[in-house]
Every structure is written in structure tokens, then in C-alpha cells.
Protein backbone atom coordinates (compact mmCIF):
# COMPACT_ATOMS: atom_id res chain seq x y z
CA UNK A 1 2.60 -2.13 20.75
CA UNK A 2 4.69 -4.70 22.71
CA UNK A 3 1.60 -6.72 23.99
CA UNK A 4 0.20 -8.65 20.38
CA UNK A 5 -1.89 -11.84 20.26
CA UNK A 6 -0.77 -15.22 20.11
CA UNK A 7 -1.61 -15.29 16.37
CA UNK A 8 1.14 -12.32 15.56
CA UNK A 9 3.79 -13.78 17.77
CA UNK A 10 3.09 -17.32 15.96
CA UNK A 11 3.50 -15.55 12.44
CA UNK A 12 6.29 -13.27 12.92
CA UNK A 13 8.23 -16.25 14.42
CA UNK A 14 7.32 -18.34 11.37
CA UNK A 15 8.44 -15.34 9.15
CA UNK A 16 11.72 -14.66 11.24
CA UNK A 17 12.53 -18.86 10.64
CA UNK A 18 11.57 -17.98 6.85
CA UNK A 19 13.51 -15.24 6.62
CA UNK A 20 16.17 -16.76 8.35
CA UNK A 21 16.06 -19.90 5.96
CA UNK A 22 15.86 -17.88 2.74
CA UNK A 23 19.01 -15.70 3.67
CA UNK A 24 20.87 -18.52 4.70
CA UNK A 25 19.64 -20.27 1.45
CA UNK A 26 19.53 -17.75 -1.42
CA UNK A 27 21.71 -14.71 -2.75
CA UNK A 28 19.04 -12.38 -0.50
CA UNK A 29 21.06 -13.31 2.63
CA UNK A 30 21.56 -9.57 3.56
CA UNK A 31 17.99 -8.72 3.57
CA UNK A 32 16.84 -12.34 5.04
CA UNK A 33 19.38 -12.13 8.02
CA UNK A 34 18.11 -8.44 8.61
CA UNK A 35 14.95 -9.19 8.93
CA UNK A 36 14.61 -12.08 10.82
CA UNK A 37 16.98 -10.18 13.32
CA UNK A 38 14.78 -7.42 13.70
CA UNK A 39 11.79 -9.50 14.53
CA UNK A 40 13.61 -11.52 17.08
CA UNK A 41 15.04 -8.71 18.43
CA UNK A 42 10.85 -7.24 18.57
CA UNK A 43 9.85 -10.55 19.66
CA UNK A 44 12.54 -10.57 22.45
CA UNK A 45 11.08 -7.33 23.81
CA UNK A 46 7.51 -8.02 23.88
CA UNK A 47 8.28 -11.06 25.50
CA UNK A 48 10.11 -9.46 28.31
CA UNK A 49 7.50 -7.11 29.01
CA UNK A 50 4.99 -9.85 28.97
CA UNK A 51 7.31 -11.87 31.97
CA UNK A 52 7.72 -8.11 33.65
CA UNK A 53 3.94 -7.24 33.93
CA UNK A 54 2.75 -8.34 37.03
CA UNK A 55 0.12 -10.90 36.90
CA UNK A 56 -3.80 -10.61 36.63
CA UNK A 57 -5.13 -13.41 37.51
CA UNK A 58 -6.36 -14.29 40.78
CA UNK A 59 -5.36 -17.99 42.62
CA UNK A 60 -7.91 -20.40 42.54
């Protein structure tokens, strides 16, 4: 659950900014805001376990 593809991480970033823009922009600031915490805040934790996980790949 924590480890998705470039692709996801690309689109919920785009929808957090969105999100962010929209609640910052329109009378659904509540609901904007919320959101694009809540996929920072996911974002934030897969990208920590990504930098935690010990590497795969071998030195060339």
C-alpha cells in the first residue's frame, strides 16, 4: 500500500495542488484543504518508506 508507481504519486500530487488550488479558490475550501492534506500527509509516508527500504540494486 505505501509502495505505488510513479504514475500514482505524479497524479495524487497533481490532485493534492488541485485540491489545494480549488479550496483556496472557491467556497469548497473545507473539503479542498482536507483533501489535499490527506494526500500529502499519504504521500509523505510512502515516501519515507521508500528512503527507509534498504536498497536493491547492486554497484556497477
Amino acid at each position: 500500500m505505501l509502495n505505488p508507481s510513479r504514475t500514482l504519486v505524479i497524479s495524487l500530487a497533481l490532485v493534492a495542488l488541485a485540491g489545494l488550488v480549488l479550496g483556496l479558490a472557491t467556497a469548497v475550501g473545507l473539503f479542498g484543504w482536507s483533501l489535499a492534506a490527506l494526500l500529502v500527509l499519504y504521500l509523505a509516508a510512502a515516501g519515507l518508506t521508500h528512503l527507509a527500504r534498504p536498497s536493491t540494486r547492486r554497484p556497477a
